[in-house]
PDB file of N, CA and C in Angstrom:
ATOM      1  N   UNK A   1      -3.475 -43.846  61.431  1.00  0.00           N
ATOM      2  CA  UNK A   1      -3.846 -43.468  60.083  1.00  0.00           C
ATOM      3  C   UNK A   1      -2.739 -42.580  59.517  1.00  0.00           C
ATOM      4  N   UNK A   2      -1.656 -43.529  58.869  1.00  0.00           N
ATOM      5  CA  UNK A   2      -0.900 -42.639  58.408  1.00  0.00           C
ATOM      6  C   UNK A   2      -1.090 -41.561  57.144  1.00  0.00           C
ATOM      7  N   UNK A   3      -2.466 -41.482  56.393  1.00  0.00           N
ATOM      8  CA  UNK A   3      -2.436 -40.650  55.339  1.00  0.00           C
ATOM      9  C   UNK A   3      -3.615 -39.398  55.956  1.00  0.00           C
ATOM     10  N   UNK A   4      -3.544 -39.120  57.216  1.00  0.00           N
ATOM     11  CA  UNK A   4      -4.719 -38.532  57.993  1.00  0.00           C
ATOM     12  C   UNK A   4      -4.422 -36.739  57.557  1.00  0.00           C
ATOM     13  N   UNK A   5      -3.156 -36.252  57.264  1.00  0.00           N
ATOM     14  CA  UNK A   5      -2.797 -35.365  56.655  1.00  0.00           C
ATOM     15  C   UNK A   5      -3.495 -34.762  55.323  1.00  0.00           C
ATOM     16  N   UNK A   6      -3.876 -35.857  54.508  1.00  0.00           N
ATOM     17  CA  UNK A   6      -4.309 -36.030  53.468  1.00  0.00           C
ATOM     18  C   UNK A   6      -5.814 -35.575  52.922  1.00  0.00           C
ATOM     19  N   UNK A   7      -6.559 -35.586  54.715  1.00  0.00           N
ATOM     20  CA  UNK A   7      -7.881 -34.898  54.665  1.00  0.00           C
ATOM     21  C   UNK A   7      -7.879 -33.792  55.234  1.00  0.00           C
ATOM     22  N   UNK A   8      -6.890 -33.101  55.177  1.00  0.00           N
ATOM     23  CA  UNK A   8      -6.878 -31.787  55.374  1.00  0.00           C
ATOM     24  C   UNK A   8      -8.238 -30.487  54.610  1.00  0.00           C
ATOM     25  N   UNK A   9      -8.222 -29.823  54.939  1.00  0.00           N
ATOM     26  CA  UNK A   9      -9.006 -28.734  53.942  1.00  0.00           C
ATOM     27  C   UNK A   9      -8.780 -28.667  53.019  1.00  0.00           C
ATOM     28  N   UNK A  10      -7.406 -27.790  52.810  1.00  0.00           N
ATOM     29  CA  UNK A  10      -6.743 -27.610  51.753  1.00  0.00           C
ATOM     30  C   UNK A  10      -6.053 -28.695  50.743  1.00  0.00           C
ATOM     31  N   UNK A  11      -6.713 -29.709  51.457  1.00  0.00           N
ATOM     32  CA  UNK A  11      -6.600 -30.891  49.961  1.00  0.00           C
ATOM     33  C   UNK A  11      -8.064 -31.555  49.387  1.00  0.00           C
ATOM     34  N   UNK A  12      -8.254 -30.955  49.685  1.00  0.00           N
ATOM     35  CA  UNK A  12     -10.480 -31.417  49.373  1.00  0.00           C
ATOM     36  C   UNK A  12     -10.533 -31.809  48.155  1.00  0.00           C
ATOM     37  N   UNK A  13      -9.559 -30.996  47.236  1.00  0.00           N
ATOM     38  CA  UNK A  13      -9.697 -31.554  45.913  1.00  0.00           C
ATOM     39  C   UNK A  13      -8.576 -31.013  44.810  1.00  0.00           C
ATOM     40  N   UNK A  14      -8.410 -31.709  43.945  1.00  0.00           N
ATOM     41  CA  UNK A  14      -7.288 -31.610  43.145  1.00  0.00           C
ATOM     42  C   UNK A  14      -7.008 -30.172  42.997  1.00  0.00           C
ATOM     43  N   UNK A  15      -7.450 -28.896  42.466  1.00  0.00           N
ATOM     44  CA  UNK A  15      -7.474 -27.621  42.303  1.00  0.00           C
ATOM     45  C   UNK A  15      -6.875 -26.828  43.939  1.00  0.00           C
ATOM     46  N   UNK A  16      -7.531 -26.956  44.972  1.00  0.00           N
ATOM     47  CA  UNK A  16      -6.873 -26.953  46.219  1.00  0.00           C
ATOM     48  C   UNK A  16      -5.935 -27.405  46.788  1.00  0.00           C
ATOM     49  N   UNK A  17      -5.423 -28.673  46.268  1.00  0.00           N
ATOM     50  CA  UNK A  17      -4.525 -29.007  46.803  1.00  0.00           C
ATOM     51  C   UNK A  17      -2.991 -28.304  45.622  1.00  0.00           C
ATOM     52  N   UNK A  18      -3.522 -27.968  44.738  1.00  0.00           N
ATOM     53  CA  UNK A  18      -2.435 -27.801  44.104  1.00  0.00           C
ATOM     54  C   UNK A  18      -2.196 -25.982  44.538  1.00  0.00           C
ATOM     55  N   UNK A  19      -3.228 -25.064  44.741  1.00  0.00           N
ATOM     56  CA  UNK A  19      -3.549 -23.785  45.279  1.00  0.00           C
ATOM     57  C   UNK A  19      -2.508 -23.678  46.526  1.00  0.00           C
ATOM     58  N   UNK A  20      -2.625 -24.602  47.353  1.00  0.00           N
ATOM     59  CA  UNK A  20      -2.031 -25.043  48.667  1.00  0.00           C
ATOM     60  C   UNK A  20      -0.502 -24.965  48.673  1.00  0.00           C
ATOM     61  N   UNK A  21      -0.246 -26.005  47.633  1.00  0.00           N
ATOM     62  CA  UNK A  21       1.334 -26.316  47.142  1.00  0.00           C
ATOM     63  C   UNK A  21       1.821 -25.312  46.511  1.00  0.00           C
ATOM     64  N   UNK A  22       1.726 -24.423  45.675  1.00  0.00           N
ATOM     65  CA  UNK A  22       1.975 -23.563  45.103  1.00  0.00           C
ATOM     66  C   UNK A  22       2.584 -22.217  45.930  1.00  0.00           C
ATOM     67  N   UNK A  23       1.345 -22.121  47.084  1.00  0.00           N
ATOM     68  CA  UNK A  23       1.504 -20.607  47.547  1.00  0.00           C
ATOM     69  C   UNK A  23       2.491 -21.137  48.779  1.00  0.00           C
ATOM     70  N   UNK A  24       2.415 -22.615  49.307  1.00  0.00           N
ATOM     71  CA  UNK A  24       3.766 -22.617  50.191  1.00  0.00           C
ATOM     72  C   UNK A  24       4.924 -22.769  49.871  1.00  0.00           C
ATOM     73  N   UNK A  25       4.881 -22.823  48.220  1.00  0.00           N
ATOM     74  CA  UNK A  25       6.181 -23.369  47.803  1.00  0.00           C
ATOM     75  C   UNK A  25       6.512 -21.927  46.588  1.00  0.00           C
ATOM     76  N   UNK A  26       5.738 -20.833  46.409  1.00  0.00           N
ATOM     77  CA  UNK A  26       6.195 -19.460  45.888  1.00  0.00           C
ATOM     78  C   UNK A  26       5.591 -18.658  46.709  1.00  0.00           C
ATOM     79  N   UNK A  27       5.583 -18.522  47.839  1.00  0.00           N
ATOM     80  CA  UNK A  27       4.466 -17.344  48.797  1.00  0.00           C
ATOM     81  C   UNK A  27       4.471 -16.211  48.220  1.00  0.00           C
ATOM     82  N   UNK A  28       5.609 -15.642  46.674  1.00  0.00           N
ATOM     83  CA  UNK A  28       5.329 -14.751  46.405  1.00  0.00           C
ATOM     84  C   UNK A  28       5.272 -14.839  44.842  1.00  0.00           C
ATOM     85  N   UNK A  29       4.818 -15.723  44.496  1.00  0.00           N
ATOM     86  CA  UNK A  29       4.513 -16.151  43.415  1.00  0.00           C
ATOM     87  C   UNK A  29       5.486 -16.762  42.404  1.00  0.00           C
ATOM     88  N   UNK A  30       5.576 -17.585  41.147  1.00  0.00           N
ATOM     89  CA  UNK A  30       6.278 -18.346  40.758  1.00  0.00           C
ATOM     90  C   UNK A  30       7.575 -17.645  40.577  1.00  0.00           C
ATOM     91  N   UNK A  31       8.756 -18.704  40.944  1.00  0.00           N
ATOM     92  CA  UNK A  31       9.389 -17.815  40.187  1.00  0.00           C
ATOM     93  C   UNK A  31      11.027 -18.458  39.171  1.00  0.00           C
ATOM     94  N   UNK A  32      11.251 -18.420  37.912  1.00  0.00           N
ATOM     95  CA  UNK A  32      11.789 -19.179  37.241  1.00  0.00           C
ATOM     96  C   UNK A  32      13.132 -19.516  37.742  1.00  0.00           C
ATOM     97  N   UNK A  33      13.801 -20.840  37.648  1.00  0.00           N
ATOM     98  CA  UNK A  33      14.594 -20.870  38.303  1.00  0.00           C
ATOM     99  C   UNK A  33      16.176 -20.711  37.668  1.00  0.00           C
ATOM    100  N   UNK A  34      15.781 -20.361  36.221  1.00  0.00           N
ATOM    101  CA  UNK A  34      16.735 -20.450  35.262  1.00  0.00           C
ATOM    102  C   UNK A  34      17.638 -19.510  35.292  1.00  0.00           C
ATOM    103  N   UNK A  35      16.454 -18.291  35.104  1.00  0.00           N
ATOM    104  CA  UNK A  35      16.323 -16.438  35.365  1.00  0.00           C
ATOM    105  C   UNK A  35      16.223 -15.637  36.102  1.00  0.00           C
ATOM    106  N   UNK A  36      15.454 -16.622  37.383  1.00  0.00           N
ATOM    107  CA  UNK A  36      15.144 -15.422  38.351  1.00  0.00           C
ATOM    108  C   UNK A  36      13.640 -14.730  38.102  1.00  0.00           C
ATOM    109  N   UNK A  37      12.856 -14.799  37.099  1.00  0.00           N
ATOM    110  CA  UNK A  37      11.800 -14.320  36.477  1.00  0.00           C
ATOM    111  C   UNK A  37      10.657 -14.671  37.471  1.00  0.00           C
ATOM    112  N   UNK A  38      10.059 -13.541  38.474  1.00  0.00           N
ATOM    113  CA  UNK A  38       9.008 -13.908  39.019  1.00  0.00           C
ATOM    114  C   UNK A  38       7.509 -13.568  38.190  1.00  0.00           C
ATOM    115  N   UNK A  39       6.761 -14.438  38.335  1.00  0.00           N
ATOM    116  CA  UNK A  39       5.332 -14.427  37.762  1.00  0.00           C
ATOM    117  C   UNK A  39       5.271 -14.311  36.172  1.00  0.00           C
ATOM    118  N   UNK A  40       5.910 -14.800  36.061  1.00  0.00           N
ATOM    119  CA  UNK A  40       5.829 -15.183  34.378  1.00  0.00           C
ATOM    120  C   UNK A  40       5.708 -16.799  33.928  1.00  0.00           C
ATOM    121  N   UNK A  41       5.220 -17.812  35.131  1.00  0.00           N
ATOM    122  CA  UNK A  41       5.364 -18.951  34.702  1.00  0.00           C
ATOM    123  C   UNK A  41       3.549 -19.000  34.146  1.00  0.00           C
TER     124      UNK A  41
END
């Protein structure tokens, strides 16, 4: 089952999965990539 990843917890549902992506991909919150500007997105 290659999409077995996919039933993870943290993808249960659209709002979580995006919660998920977010905090592994800014663990310290957004941050602009233009500026440098954290948490203003």
């Amino acid at each position: 089952m290659k999409n077995a990843g996919l039933l993870a917890p943290q993808y249960r549902d659209e709002d979580a999965a995006r919660a998920h992506i977010e905090k592994t991909r800014w663990p310290d919150g957004p941050v602009c990539p233009h500026c440098g500007v954290i948490n203003e997105a």
